[in-house]
N, C-alpha and C. Protein backbone atom coordinates (compact mmCIF):
# COMPACT_ATOMS: atom_id res chain seq x y z
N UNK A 1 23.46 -4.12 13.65
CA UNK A 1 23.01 -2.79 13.29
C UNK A 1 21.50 -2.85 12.99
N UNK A 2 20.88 -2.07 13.74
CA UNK A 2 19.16 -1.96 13.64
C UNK A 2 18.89 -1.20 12.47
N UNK A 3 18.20 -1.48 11.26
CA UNK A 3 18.02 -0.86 9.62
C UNK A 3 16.49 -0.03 10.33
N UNK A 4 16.39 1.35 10.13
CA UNK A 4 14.92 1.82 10.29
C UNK A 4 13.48 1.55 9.40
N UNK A 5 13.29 1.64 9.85
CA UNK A 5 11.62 1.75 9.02
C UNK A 5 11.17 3.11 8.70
N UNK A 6 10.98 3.33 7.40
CA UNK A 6 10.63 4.34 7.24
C UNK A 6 9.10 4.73 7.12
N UNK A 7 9.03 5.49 7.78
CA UNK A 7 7.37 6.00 7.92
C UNK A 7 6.67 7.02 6.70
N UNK A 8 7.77 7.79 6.72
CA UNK A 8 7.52 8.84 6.00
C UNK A 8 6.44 10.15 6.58
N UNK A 9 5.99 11.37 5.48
CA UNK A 9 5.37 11.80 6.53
C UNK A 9 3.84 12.04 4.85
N UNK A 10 3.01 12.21 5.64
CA UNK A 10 1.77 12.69 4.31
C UNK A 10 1.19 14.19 4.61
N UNK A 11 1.15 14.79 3.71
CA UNK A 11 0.85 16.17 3.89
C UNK A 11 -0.38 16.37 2.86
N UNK A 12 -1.03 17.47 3.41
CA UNK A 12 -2.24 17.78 2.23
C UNK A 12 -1.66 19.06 1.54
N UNK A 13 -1.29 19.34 0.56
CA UNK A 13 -0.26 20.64 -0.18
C UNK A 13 -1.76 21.30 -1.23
N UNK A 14 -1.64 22.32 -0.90
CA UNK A 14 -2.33 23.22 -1.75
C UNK A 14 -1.85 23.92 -3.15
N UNK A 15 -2.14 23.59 -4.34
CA UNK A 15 -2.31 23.83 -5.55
C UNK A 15 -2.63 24.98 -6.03
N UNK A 16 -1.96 25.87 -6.93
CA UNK A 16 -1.69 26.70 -7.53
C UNK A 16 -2.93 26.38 -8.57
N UNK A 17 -3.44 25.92 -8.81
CA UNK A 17 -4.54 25.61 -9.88
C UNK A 17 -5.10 23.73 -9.59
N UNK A 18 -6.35 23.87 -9.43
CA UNK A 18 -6.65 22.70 -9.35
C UNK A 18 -6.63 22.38 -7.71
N UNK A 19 -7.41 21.62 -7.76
CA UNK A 19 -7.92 21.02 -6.22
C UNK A 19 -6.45 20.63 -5.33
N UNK A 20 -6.29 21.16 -4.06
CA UNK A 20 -5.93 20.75 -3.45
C UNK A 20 -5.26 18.26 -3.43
N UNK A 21 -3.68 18.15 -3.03
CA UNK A 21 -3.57 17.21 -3.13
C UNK A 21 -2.73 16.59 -1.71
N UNK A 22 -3.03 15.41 -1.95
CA UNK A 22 -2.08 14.25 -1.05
C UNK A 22 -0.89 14.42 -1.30
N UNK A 23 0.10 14.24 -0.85
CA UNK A 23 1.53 14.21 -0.83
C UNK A 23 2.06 13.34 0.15
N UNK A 24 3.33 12.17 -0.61
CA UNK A 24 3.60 11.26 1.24
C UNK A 24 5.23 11.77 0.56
N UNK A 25 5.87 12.21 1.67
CA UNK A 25 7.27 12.19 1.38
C UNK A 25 8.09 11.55 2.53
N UNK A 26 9.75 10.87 1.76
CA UNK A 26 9.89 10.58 2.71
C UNK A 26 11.75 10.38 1.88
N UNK A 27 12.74 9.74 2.05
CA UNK A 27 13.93 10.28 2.29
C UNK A 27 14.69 8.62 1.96
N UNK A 28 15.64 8.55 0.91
CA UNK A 28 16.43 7.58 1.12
C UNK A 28 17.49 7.82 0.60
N UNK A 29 18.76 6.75 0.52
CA UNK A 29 20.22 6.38 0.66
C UNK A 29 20.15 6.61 -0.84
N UNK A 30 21.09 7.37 -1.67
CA UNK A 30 21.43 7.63 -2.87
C UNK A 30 22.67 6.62 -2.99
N UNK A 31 23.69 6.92 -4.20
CA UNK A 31 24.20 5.98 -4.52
C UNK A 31 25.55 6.62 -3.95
N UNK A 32 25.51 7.60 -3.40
CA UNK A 32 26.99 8.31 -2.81
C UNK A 32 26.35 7.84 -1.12
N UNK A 33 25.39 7.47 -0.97
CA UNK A 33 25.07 7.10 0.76
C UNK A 33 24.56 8.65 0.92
N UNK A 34 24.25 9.60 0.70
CA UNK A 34 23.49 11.05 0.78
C UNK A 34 22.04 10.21 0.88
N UNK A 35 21.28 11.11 1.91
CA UNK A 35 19.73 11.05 2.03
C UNK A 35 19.71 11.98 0.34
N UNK A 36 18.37 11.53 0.03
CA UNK A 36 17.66 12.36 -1.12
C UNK A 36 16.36 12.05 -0.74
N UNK A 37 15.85 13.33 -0.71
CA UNK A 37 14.18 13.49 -0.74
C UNK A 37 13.32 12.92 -1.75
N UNK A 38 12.62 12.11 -1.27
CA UNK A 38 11.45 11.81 -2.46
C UNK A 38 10.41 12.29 -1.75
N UNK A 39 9.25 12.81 -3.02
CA UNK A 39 7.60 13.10 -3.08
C UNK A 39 7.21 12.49 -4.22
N UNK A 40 5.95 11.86 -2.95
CA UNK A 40 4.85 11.41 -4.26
C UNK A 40 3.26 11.58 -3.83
N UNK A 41 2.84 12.04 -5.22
CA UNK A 41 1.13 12.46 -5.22
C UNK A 41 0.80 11.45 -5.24
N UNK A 42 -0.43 11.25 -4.06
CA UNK A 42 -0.83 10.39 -3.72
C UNK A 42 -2.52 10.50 -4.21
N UNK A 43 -3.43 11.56 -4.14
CA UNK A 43 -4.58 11.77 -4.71
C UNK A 43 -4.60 13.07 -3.67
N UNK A 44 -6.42 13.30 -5.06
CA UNK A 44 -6.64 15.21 -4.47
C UNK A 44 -7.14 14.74 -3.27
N UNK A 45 -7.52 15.97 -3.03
CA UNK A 45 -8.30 15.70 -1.58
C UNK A 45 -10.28 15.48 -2.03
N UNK A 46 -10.42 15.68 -3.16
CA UNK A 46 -12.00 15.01 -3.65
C UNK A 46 -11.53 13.47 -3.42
N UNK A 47 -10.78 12.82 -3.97
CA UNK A 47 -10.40 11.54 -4.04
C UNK A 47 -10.31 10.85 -2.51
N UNK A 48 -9.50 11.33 -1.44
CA UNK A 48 -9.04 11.14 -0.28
C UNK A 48 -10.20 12.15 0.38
N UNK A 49 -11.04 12.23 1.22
CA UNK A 49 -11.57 13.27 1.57
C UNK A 49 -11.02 13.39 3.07
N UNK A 50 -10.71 12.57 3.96
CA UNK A 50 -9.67 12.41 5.46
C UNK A 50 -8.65 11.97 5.26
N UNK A 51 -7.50 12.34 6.02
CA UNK A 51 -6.30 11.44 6.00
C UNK A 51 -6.00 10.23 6.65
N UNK A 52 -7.18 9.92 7.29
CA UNK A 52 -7.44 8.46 7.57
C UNK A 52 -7.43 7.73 5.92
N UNK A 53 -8.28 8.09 4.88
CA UNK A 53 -8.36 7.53 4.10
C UNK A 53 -7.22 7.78 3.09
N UNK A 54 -6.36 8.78 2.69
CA UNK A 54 -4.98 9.11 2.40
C UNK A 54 -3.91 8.67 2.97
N UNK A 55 -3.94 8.01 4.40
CA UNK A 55 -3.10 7.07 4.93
C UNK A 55 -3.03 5.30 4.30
N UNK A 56 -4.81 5.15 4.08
CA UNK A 56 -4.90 3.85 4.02
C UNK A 56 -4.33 3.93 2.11
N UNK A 57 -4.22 4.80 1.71
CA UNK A 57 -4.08 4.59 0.04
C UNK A 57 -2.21 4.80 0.43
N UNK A 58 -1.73 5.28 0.82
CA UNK A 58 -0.11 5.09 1.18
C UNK A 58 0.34 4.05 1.46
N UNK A 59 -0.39 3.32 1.99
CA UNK A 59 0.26 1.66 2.83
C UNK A 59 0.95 0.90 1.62
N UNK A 60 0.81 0.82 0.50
CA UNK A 60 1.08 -0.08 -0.34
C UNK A 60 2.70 0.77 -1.17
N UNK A 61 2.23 2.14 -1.07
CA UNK A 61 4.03 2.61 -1.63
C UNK A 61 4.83 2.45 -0.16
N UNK A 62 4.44 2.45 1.13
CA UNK A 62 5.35 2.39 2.23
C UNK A 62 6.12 1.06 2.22
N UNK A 63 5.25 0.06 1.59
CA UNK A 63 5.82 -1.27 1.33
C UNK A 63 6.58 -1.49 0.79
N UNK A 64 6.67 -0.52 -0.42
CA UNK A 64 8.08 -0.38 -1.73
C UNK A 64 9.41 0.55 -1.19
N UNK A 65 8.72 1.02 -0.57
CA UNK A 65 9.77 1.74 0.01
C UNK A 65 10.68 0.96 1.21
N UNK A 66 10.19 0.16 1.89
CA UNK A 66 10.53 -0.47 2.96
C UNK A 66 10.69 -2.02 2.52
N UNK A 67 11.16 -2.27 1.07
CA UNK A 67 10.84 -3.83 0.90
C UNK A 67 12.16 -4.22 1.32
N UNK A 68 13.37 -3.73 1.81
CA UNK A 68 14.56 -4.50 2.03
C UNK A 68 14.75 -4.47 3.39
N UNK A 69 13.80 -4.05 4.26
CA UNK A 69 13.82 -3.63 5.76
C UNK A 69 12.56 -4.65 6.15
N UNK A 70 11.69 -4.85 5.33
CA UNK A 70 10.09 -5.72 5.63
C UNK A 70 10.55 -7.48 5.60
N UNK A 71 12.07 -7.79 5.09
CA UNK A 71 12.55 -8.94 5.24
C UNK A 71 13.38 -9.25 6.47
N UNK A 72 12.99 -8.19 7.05
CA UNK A 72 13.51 -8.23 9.03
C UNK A 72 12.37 -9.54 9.38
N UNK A 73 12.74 -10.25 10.21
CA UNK A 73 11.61 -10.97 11.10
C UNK A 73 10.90 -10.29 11.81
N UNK A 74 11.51 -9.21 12.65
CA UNK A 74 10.53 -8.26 13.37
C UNK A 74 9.68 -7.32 12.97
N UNK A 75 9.75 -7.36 11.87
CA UNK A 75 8.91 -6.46 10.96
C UNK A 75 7.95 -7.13 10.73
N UNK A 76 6.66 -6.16 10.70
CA UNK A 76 5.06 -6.61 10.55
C UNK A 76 4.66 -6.58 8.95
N UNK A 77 4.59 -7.67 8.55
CA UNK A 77 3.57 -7.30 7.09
C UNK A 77 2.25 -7.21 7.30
N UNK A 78 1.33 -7.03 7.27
CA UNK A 78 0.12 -7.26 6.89
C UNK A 78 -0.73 -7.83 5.64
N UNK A 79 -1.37 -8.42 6.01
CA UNK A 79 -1.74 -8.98 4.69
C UNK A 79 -3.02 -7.85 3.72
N UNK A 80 -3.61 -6.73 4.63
CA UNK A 80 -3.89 -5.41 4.25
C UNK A 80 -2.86 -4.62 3.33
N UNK A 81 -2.08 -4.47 3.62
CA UNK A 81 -1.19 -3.81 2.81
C UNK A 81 -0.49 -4.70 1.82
N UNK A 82 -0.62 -5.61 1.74
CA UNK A 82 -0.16 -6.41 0.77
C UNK A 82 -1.60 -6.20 -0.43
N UNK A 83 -2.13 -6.28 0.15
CA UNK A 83 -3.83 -6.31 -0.90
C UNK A 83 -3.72 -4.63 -1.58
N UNK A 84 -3.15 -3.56 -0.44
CA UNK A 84 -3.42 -2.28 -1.03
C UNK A 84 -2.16 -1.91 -2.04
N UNK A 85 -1.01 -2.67 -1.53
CA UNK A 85 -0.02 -2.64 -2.90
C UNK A 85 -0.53 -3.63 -3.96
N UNK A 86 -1.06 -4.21 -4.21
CA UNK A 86 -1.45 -5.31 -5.21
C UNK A 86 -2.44 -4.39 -6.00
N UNK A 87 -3.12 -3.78 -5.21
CA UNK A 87 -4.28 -2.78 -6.39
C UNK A 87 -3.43 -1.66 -6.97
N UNK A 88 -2.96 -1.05 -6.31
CA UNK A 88 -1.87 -0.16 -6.92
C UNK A 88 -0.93 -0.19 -7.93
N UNK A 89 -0.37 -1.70 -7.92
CA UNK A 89 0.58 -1.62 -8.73
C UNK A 89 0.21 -2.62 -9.62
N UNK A 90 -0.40 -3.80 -9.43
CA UNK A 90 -0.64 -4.79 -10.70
C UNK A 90 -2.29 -4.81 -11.20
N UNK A 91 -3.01 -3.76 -10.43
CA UNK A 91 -4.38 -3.85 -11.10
C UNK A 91 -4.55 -2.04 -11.21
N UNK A 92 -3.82 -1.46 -11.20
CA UNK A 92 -3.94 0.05 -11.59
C UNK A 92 -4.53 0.04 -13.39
N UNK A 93 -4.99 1.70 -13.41
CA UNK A 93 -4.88 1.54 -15.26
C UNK A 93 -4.30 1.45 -15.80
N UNK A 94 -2.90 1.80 -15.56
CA UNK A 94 -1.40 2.01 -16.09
C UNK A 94 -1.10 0.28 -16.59
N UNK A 95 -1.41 -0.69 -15.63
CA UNK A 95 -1.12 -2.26 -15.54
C UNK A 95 -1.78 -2.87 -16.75
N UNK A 96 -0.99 -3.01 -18.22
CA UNK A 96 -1.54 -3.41 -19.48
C UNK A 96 -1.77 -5.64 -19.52
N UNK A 97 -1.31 -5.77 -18.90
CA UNK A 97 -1.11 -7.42 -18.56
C UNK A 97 -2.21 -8.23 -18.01
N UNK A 98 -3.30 -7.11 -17.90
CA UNK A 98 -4.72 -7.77 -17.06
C UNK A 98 -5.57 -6.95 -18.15
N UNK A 99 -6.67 -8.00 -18.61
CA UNK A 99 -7.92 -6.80 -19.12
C UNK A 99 -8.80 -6.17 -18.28
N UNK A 100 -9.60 -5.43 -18.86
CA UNK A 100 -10.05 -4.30 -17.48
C UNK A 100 -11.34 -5.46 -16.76
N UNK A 101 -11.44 -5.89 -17.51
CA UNK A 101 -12.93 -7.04 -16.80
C UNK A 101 -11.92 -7.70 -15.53
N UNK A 102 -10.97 -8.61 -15.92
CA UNK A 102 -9.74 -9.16 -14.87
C UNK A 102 -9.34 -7.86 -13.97
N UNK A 103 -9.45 -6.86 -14.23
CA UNK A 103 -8.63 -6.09 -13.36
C UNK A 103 -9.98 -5.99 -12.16
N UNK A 104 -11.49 -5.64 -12.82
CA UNK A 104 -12.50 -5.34 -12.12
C UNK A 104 -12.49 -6.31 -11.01
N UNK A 105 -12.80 -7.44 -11.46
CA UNK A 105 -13.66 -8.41 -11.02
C UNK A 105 -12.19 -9.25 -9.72
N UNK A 106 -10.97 -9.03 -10.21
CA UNK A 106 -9.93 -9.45 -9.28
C UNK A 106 -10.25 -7.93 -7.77
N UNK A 107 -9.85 -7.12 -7.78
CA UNK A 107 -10.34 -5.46 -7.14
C UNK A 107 -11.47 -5.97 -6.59
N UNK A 108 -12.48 -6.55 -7.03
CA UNK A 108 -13.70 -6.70 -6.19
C UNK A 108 -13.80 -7.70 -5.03
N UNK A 109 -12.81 -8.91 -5.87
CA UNK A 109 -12.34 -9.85 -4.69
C UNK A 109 -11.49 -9.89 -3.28
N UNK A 110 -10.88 -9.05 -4.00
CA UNK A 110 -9.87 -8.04 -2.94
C UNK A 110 -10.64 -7.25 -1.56
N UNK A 111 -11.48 -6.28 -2.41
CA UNK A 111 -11.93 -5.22 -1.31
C UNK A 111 -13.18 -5.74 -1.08
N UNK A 112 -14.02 -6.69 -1.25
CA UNK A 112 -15.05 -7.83 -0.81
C UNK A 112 -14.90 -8.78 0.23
N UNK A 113 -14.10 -9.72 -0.13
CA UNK A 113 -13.92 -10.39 0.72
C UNK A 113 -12.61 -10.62 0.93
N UNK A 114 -11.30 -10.88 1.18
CA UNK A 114 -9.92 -11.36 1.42
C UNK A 114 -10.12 -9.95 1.92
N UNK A 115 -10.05 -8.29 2.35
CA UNK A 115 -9.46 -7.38 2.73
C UNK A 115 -10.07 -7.33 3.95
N UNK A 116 -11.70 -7.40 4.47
CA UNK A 116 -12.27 -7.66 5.27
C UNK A 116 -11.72 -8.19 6.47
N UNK A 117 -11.87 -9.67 6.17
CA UNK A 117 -11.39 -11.06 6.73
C UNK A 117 -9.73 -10.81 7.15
N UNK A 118 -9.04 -10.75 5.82
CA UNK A 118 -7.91 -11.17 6.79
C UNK A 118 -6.66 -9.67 6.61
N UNK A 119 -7.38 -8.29 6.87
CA UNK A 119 -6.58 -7.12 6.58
C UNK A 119 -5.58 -6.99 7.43
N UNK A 120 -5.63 -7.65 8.73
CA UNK A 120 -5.26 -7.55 10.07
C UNK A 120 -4.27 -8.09 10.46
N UNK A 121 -4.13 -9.57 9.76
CA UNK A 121 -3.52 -10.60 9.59
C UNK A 121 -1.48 -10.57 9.15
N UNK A 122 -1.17 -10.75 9.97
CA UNK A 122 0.32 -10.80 10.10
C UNK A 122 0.54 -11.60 8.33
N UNK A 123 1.44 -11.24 7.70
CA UNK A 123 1.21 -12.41 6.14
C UNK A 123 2.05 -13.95 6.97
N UNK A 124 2.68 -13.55 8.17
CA UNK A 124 3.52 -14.52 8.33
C UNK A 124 3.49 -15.56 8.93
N UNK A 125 1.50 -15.12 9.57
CA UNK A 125 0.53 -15.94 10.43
C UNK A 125 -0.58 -16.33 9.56
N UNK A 126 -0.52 -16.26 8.50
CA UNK A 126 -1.26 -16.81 7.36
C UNK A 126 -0.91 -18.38 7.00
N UNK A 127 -1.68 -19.57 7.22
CA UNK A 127 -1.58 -20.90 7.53
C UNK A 127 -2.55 -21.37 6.13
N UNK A 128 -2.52 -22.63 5.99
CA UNK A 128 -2.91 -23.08 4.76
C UNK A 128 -4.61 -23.58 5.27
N UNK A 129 -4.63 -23.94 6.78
CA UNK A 129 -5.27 -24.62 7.12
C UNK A 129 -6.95 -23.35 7.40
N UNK A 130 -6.18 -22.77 8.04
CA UNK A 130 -6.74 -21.16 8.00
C UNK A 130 -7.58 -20.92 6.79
N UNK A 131 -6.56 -20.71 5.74
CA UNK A 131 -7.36 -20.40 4.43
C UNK A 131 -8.42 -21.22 4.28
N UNK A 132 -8.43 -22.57 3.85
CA UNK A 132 -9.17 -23.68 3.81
C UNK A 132 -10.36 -23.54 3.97
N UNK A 133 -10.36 -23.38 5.96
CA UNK A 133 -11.38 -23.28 6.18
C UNK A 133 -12.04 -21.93 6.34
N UNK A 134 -11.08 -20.78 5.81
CA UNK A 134 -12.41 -19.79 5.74
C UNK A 134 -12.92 -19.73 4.61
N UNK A 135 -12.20 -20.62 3.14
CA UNK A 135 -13.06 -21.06 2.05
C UNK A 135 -14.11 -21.57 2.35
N UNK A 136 -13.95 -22.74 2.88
CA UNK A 136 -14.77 -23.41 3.20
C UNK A 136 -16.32 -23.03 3.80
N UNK A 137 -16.09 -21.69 4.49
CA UNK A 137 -17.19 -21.24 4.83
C UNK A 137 -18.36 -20.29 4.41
N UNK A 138 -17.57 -20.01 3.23
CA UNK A 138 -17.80 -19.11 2.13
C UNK A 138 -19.54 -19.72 1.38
C-alpha cells in the first residue's frame, strides 16, 4: 500500500482587522480514521512578502506533518528543511532550553553557512567524509 505525501495547500487569507496572513492547510487521519482539517498561521504577509518566501517558511511544519511517511526510502529529505524545522521548533522564542545568545548565534550558523552549502542535499547523501572536507575548507 503506497502512504501519500501530504503537500498541503498555502493560502494568503485576508483579516478582518490587522494585516493580511499566511495560512498552510492541510487534512489528516483522526482517531475514528475521518480526515480532519487542520490550519495553521504561518506569518502576515509584511513578514512573508511572496509566497515563494511563505512556502520556504512551511517546509519545516510539512516535515511534522509527514514524519511517518518521510521514513519511506523513497521519500526525499532535505537537509534544507531539516535546518528550516530546526529554527522553528528548537530555536523559536517559545524554545526556553537555549539562551537567546545560543539561540542567535546557532540561527546564524544555520542560515550562514550549513543552509547555503548543503540546502539541496538529500540528508541520506550526507557522508562523513563530505562534511570533513567542507570543514576543512572553511
Amino acid at each position: 500500500m503506497h502512504v501519500r505525501h501530504q503537500r498541503g495547500d498555502l493560502r494568503c487569507a485576508k483579516r478582518r482587522n490587522g494585516p493580511s496572513c499566511w495560512e498552510f492547510l492541510w487534512r489528516e487521519d483522526g482517531t475514528t480514521r475521518k480526515r480532519i482539517r487542520r490550519t495553521a498561521v504561518i506569518g502576515t504577509g509584511e513578514q512573508y512578502p511572496t509566497e515563494d518566501l511563505a512556502q520556504a517558511a512551511v517546509n519545516g511544519l510539512k516535515m511534522c506533518i509527514n514524519e511517518d511517511r518521510n521514513r519511506q526510502r523513497e521519500q526525499s529529505v532535505l537537509v534544507g528543511d531539516l535546518v528550516d524545522h530546526y529554527l522553528q521548533t528548537e530555536l523559536c522564542e517559545r524554545a526556553e532550553w537555549y539562551s537567546q545568545a545560543t539561540r542567535i548565534i546557532y540561527s546564524e550558523f544555520l542560515k550562514r553557512w550549513i543552509r547555503p552549502h548543503w540546502a539541496m542535499t538529500n540528508i541520506r547523501d550526507v557522508r562523513t567524509m563530505a562534511v570533513e572536507n567542507w570543514i576543512g575548507q572553511a
